[in-house]
Structure formats: structure tokens, C-alpha cells
N, C-alpha and C. Protein backbone atom coordinates (compact mmCIF):
# COMPACT_ATOMS: atom_id res chain seq x y z
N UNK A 1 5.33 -31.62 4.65
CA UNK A 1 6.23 -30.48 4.71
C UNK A 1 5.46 -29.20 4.99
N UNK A 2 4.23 -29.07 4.36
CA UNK A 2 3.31 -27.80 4.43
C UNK A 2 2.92 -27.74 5.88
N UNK A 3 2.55 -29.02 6.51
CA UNK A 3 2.32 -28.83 8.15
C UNK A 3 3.24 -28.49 8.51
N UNK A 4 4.07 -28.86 8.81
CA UNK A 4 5.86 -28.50 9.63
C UNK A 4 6.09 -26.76 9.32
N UNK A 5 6.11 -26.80 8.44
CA UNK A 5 6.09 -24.89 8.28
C UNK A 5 4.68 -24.16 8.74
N UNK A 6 3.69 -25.17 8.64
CA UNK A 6 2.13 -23.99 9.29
C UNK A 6 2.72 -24.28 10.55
N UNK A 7 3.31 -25.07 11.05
CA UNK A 7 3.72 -25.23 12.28
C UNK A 7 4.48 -24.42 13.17
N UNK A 8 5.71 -24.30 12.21
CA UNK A 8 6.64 -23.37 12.61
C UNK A 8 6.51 -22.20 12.85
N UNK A 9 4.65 -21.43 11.68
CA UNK A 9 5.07 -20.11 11.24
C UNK A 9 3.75 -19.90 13.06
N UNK A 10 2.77 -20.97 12.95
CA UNK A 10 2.20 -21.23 14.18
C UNK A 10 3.03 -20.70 15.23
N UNK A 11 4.12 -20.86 15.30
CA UNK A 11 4.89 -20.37 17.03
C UNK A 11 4.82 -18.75 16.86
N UNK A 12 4.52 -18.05 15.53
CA UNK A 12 4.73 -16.73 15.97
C UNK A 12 5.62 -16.13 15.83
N UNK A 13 5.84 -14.79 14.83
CA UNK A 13 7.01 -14.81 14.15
C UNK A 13 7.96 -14.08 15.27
N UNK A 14 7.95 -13.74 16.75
CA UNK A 14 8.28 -13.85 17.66
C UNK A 14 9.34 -15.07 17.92
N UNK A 15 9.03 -15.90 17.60
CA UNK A 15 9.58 -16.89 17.78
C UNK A 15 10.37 -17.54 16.27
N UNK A 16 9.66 -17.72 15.90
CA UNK A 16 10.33 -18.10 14.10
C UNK A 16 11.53 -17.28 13.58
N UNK A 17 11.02 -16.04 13.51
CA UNK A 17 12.26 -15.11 13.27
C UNK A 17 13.62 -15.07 13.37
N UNK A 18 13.56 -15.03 15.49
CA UNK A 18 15.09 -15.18 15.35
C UNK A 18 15.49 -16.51 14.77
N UNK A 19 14.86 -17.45 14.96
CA UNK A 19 15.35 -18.96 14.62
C UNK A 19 15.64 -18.93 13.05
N UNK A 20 15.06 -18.22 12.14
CA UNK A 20 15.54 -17.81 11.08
C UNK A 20 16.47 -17.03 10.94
N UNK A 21 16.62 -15.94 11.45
CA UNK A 21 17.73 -14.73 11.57
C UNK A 21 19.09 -15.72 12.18
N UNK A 22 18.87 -16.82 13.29
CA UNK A 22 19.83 -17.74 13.85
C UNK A 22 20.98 -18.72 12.46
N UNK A 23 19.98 -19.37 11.78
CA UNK A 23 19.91 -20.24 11.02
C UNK A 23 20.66 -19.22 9.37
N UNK A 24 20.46 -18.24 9.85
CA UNK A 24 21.10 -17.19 8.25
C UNK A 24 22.50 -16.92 8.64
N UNK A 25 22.59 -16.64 9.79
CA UNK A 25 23.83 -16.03 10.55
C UNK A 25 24.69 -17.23 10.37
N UNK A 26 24.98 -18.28 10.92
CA UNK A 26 25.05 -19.45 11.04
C UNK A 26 25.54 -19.61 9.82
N UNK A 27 24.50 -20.07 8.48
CA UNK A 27 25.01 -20.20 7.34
C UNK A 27 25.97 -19.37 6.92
N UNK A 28 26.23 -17.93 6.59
CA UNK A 28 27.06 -16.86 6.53
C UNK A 28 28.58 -16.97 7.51
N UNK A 29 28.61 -18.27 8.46
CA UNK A 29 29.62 -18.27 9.39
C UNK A 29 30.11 -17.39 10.27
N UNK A 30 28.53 -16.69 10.94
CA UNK A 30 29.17 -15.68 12.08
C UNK A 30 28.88 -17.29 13.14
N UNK A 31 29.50 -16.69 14.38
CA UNK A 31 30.03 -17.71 15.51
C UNK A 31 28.24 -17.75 16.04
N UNK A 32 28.17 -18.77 16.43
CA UNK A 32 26.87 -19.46 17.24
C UNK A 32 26.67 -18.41 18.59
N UNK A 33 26.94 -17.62 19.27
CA UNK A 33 26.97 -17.07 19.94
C UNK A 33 26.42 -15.77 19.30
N UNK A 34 27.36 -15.45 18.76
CA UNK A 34 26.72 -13.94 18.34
C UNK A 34 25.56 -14.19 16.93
N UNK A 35 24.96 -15.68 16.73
CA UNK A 35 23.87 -15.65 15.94
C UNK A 35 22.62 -15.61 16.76
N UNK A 36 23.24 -16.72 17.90
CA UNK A 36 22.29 -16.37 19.18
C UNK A 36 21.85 -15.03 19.37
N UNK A 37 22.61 -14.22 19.97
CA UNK A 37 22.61 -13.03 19.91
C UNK A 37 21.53 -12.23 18.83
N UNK A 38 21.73 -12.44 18.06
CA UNK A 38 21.59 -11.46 16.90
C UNK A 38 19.84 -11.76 17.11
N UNK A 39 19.52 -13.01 17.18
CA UNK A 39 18.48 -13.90 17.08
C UNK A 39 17.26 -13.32 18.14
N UNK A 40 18.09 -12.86 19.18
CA UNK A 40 17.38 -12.79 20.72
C UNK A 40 16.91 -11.01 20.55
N UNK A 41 17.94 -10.45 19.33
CA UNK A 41 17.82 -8.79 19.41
C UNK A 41 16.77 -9.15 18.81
N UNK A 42 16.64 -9.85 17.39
CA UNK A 42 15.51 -9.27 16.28
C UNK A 42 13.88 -9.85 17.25
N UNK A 43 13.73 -11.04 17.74
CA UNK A 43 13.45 -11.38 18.78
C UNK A 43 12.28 -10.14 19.99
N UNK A 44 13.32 -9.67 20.49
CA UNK A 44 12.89 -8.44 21.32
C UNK A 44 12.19 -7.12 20.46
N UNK A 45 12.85 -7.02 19.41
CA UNK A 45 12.47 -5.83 18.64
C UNK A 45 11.34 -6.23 18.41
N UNK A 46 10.74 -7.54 18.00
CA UNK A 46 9.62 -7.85 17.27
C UNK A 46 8.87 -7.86 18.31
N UNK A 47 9.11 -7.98 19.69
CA UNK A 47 7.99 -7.66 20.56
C UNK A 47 8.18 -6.35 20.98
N UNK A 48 8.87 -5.53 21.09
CA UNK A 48 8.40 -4.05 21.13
C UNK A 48 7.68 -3.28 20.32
N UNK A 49 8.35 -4.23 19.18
CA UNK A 49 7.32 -3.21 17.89
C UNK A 49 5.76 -3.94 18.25
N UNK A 50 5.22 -4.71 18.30
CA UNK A 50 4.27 -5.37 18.68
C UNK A 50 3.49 -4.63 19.98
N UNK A 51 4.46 -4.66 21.30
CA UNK A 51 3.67 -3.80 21.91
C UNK A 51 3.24 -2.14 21.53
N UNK A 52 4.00 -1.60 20.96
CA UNK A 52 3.62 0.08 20.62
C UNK A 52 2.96 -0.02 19.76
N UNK A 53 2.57 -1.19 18.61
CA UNK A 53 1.41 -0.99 17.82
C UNK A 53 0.02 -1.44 18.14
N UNK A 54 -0.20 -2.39 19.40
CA UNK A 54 -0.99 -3.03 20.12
C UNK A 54 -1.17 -1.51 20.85
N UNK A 55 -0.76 -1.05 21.55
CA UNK A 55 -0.61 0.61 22.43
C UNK A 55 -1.11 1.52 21.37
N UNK A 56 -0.81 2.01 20.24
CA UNK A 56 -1.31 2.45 19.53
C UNK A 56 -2.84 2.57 18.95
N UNK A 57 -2.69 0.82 18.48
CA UNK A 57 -4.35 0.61 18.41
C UNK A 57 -4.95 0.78 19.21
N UNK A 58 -5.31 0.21 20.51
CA UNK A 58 -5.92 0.10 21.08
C UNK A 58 -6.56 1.74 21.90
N UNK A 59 -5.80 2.72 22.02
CA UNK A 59 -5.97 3.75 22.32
C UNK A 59 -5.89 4.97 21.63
N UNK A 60 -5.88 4.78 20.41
CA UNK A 60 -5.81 5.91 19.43
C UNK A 60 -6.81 5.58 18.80
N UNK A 61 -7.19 4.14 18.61
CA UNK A 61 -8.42 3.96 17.76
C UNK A 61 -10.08 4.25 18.50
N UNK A 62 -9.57 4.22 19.26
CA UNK A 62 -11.10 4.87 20.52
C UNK A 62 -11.30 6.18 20.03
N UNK A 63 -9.86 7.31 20.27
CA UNK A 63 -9.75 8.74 20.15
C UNK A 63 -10.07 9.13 18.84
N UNK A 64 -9.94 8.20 17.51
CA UNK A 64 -10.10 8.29 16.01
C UNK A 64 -11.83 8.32 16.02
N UNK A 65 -12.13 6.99 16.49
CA UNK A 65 -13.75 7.27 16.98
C UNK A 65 -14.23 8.35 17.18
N UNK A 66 -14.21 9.10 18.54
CA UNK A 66 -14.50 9.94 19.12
C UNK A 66 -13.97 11.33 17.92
N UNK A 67 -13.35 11.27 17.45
CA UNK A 67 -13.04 12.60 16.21
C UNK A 67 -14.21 12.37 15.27
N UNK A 68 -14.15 11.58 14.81
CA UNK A 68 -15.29 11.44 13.94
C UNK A 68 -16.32 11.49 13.72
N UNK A 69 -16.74 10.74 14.94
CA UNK A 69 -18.35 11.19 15.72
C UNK A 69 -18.52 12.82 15.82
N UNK A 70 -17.49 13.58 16.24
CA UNK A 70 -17.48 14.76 16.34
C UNK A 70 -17.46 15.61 15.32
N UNK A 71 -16.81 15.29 14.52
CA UNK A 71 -17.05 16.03 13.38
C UNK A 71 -17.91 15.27 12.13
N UNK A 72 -18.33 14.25 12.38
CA UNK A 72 -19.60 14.13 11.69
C UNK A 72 -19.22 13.16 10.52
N UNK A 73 -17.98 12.49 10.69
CA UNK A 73 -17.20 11.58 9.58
C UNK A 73 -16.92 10.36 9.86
N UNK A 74 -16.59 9.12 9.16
CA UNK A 74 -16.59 8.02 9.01
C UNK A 74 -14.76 7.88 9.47
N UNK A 75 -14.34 7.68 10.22
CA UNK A 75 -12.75 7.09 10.51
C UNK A 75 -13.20 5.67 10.73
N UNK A 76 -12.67 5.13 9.79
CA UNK A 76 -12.42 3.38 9.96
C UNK A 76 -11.80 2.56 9.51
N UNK A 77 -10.55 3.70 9.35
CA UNK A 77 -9.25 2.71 9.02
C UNK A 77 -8.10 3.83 9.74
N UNK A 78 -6.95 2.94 10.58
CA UNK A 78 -6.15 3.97 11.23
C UNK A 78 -4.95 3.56 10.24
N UNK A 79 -3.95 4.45 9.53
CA UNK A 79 -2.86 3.52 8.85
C UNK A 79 -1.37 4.09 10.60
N UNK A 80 -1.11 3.00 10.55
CA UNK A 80 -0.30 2.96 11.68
C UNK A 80 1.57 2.57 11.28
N UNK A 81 1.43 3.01 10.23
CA UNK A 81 2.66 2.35 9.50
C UNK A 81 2.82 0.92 9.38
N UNK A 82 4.43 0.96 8.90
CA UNK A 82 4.49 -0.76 8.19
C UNK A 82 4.99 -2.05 9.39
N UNK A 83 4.60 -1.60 10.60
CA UNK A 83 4.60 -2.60 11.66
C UNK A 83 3.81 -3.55 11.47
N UNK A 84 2.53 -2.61 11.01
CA UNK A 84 1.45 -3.99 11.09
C UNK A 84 1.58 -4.88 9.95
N UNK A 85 2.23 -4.24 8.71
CA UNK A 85 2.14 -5.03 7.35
C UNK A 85 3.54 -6.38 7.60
N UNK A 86 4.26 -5.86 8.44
CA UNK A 86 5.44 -6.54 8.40
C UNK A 86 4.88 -7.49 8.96
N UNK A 87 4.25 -7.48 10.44
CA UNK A 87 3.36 -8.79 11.43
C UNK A 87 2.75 -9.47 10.57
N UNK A 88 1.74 -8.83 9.90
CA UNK A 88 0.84 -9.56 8.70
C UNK A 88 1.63 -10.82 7.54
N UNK A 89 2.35 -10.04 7.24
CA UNK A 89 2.94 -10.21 5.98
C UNK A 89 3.79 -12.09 6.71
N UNK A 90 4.53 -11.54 7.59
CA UNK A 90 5.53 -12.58 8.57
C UNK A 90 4.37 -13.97 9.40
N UNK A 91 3.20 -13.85 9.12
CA UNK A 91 2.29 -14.47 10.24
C UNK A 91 1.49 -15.76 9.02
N UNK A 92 1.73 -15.65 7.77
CA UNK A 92 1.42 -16.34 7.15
C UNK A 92 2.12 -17.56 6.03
N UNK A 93 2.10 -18.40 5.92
CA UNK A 93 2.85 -19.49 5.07
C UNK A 93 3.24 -18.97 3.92
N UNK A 94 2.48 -18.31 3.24
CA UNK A 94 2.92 -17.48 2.10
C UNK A 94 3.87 -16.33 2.22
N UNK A 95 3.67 -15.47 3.28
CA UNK A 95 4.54 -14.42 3.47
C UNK A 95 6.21 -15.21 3.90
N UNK A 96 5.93 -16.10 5.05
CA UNK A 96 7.37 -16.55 5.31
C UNK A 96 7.99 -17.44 4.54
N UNK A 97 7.16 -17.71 3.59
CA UNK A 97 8.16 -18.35 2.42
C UNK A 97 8.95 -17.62 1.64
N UNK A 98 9.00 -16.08 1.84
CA UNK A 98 9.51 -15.13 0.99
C UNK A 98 10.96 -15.29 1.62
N UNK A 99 11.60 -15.74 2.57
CA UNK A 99 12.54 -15.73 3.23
C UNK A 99 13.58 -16.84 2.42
N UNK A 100 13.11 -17.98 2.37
CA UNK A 100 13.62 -19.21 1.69
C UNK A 100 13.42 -18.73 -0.31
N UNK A 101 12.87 -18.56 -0.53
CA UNK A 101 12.47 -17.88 -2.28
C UNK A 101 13.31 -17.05 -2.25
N UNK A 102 13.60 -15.57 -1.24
CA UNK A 102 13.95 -14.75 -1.99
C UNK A 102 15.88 -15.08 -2.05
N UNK A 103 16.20 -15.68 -0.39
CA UNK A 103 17.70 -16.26 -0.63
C UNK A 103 17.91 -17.41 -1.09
N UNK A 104 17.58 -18.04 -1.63
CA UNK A 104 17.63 -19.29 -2.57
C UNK A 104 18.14 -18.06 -4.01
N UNK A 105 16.80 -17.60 -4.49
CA UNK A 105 17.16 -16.71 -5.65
C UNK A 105 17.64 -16.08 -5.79
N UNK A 106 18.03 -15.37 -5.04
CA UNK A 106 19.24 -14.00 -5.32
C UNK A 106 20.51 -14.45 -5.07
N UNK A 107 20.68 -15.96 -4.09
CA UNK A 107 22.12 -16.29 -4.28
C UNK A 107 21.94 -17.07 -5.65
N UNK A 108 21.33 -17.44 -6.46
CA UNK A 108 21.31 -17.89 -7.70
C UNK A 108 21.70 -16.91 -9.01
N UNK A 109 20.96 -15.79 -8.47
CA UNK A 109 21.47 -15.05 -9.30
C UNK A 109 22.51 -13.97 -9.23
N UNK A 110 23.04 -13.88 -8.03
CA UNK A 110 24.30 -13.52 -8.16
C UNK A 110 25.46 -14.29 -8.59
N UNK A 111 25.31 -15.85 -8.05
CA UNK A 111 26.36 -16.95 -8.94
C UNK A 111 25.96 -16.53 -10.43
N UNK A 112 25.11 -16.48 -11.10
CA UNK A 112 25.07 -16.28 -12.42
C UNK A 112 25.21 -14.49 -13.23
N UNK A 113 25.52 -14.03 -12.07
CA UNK A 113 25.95 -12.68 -12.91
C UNK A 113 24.95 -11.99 -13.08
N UNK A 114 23.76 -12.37 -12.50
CA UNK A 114 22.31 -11.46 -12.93
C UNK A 114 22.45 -10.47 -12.17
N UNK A 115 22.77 -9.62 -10.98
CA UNK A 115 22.31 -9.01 -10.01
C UNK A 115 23.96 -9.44 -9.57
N UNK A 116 23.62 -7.82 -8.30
CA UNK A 116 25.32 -7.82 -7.41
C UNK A 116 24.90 -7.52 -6.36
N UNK A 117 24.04 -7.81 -6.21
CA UNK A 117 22.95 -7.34 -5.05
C UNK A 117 22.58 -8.85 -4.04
N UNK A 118 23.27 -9.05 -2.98
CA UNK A 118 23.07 -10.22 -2.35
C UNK A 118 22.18 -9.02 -0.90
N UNK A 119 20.78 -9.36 -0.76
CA UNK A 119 19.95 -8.99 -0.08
C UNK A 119 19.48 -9.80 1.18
N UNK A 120 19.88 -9.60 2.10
CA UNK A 120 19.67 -10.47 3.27
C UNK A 120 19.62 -9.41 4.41
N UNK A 121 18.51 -8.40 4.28
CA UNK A 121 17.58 -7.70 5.29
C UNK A 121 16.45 -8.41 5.26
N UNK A 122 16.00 -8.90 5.78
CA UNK A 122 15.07 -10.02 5.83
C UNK A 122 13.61 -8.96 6.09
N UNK A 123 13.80 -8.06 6.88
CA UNK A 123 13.43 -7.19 7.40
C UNK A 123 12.11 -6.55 6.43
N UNK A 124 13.07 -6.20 5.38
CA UNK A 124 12.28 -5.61 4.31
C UNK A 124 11.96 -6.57 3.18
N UNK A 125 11.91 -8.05 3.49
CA UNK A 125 11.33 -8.94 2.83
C UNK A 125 9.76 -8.63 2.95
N UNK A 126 9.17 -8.26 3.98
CA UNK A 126 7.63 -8.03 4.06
C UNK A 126 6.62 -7.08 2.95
N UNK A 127 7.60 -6.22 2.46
CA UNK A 127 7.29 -5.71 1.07
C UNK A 127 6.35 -6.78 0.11
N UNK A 128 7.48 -7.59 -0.07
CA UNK A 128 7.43 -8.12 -1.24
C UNK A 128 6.41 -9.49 -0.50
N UNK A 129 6.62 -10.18 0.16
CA UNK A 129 5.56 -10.73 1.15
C UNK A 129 3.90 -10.13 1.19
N UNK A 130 4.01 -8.91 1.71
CA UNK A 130 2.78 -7.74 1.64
C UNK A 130 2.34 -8.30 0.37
N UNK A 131 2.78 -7.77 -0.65
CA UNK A 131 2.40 -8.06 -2.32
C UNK A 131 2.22 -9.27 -2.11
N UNK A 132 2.56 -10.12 -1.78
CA UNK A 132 2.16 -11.30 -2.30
C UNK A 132 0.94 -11.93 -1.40
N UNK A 133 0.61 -11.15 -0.35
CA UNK A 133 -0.52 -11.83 0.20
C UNK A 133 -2.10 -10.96 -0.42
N UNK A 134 -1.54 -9.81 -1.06
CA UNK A 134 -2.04 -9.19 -0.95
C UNK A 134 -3.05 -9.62 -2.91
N UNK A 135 -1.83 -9.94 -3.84
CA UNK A 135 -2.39 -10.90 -5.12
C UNK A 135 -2.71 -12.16 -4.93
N UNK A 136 -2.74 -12.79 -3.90
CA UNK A 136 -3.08 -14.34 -3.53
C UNK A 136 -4.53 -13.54 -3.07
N UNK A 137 -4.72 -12.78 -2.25
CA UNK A 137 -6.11 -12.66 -1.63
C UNK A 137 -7.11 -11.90 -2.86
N UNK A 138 -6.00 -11.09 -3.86
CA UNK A 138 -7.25 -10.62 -4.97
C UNK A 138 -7.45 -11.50 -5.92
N UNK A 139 -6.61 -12.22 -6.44
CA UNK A 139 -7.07 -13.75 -7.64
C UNK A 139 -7.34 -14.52 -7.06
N UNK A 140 -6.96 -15.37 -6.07
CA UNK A 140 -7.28 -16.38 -5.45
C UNK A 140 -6.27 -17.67 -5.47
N UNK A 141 -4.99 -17.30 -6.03
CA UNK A 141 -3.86 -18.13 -6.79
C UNK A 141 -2.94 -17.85 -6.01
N UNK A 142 -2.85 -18.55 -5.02
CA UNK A 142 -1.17 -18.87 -4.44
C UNK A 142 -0.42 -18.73 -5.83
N UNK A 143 -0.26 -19.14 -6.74
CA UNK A 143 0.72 -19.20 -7.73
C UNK A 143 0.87 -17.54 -8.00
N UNK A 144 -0.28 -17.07 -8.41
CA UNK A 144 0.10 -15.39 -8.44
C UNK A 144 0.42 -14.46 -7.50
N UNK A 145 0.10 -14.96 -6.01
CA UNK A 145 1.14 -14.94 -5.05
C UNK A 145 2.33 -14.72 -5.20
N UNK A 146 2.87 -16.09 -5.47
CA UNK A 146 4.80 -16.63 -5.35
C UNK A 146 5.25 -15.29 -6.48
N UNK A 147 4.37 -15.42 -7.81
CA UNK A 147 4.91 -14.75 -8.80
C UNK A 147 5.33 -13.09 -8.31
N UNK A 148 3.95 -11.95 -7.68
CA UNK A 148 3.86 -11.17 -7.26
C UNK A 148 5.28 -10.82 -6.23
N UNK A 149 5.82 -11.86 -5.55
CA UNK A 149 6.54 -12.24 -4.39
C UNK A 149 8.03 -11.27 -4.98
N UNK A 150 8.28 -12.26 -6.12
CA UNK A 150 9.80 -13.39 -6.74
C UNK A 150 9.75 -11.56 -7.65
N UNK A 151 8.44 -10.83 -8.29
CA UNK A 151 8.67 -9.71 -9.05
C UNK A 151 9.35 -8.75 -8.12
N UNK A 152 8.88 -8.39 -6.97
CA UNK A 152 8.66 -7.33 -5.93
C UNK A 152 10.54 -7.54 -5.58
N UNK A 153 10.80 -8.85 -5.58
CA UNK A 153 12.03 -9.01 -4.73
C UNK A 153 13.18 -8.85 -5.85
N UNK A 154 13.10 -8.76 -7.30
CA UNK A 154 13.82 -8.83 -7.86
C UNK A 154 13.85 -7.57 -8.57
N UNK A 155 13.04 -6.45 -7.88
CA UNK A 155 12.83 -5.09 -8.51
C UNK A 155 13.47 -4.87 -7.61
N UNK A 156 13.94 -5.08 -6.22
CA UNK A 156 14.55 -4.59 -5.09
C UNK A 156 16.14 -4.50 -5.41
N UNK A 157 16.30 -5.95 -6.22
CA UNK A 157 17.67 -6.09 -6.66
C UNK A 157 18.05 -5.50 -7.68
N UNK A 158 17.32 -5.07 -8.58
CA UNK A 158 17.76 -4.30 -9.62
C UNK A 158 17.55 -2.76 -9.37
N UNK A 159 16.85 -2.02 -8.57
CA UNK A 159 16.80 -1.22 -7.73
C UNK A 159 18.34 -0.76 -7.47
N UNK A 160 18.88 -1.80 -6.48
CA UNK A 160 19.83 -1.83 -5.95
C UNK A 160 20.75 -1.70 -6.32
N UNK A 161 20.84 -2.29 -7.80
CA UNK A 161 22.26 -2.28 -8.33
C UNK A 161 22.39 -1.23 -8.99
N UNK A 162 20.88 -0.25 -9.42
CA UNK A 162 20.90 0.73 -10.25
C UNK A 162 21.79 1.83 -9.38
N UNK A 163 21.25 1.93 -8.10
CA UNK A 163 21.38 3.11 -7.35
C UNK A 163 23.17 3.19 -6.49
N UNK A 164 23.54 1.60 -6.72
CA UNK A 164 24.65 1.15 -5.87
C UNK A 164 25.76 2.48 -6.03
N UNK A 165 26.10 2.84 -6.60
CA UNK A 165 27.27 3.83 -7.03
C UNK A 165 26.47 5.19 -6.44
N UNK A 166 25.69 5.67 -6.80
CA UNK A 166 25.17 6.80 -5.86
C UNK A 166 24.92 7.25 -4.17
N UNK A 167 24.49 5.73 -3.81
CA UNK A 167 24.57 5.43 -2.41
C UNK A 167 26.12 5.48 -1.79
N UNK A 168 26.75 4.77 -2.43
CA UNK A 168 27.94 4.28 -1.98
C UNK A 168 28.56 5.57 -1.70
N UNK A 169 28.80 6.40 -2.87
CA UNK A 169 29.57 7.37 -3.11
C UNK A 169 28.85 8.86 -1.56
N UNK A 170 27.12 8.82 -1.50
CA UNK A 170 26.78 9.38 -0.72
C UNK A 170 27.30 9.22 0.83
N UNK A 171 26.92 7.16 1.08
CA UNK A 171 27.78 7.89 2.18
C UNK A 171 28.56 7.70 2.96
N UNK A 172 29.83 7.33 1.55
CA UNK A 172 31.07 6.41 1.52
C UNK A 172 31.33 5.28 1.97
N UNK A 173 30.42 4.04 1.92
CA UNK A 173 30.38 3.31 1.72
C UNK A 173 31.38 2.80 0.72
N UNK A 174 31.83 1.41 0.96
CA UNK A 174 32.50 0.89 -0.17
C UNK A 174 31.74 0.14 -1.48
């Protein structure tokens, strides 16, 4: 099973994504067409965002060089926003398991009354992904990984439910 998913996450989350974003839609009972759809947008986005951060690096990090040298300082880290954390985060077995963990669990715990918060921006799953690659690489414990993961995603939901009536009311939302 662990090959079949290094496998899957192997094609590139270019590719994995929409087939996930396909496969959510689908379950939720929008029509095969417009999951297609939906599949082919997130799809494209993920290679635009890809090219302007590839464009970014590659030519801003020369010019970051060249500042530094000039003024006599060490630049050797560019933060380029959360494009790259999202790629990162999405490019590994651990990160894209946050997809299956976090909707498995939050439809669990909305059947049980824990949370009213059914979260399926997948989008901003990389957060909590991020964290979790990020305590797997400082302990060395996939397990404190998943844990780091399952915390991050369930602060999102309680987050959520705290703020739900303020949002809503801001900007009239139901």
C-alpha cells in the first residue's frame, strides 16, 4: 500500500491533486464533469504557481546575491511565500496523507458533535502537512509527524467554530 501512494505522490502533485480534488468532488456528488473540471483548474493553478515561483527563484535569487555581496552581508535564504511550503508539504507521503487523515477525521467528528466545522480546502491542508514534515524531520518519528499533523488540523477546526459567528455575520454569510 506504502508503494502505490509513493507512487501516486511520485506523479507530482500536478498530477495527484486534481485526481484528488476529482475523487472529493465526486464523493460530495457534484456531476463528473464539473469534478473534471474543477480537477483540471486546481491542476493549472498548481502549475502557474510553480512557474512564478521557479521565475522568482531563479532570478531574484542571483539579484539577492548580488545585494549582498554589495553591501557586505550574507543573503541565503529568500522567503518567497507559502507556494513553496505548499509544493513541499504536497510532494511527500507524509504531507499527502494529511488529505485522507484530515477528511476521514473531521467527518468523524462532526458525526459525533465534536466540531461544525467540515473543512475541505484541501488547499490549506499544507499548514498542517508543513508541521508535520517539519516534526518528523526534527525527532525523527513519523509518528510525531501524524500527531503534529491531526493537532494543527484540529486547531483549524476549533479555530473555526470559535470565529464562525463573527465571520458569518462580517460578511453575511450564512
Amino acid at each position: 500500500m506504502l508503494g502505490v501512494l509513493q507512487w501516486f505522490i511520485g506523479l507530482g502533485s500536478t498530477v495527484f491533486l486534481p485526481i484528488v480534488i476529482i475523487i472529493i468532488a465526486l464523493l460530495f456528488g457534484v456531476k463528473l464533469s464539473k469534478a473534471v473540471m474543477a480537477g483540471i483548474t486546481v491542476g493549472i493553478g498548481n502549475i502557474g504557481l510553480g512557474l512564478v515561483i521557479d521565475l522568482l527563484s531563479s532570478n531574484l535569487g542571483t539579484a539577492i546575491q548580488k545585494m549582498g555581496e554589495k553591501y557586505g552581508t550574507s543573503l541565503s535564504i529568500m522567503d518567497i511565500g507559502c507556494g513553496v511550503g505548499g509544493h513541499l508539504a504536497f510532494s511527500t507521503t507524509l504531507g499527502i496523507s494529511i488529505i485522507v487523515v484530515s477528511l476521514v477525521l473531521n467527518l468523524l467528528f462532526v458525526v459525533l458533535g465534536w466540531t461544525k466545522t467540515l473543512n475541505v480546502d484541501i488547499w490549506n491542508f499544507w499548514y498542517p502537512a508543513f508541521l508535520a514534515l517539519v516534526a518528523n524531520a526534527v525527532t525523527g518519528s513519523v509518528v510525531v509527524g501524524v500527531l503534529a499533523m491531526v493537532v494543527a488540523v484540529m486547531l483549524q477546526w476549533l479555530l473555526a467554530d470559535l470565529f464562525q459567528e463573527k465571520i458569518s455575520s462580517f460578511f453575511g454569510y450564512p
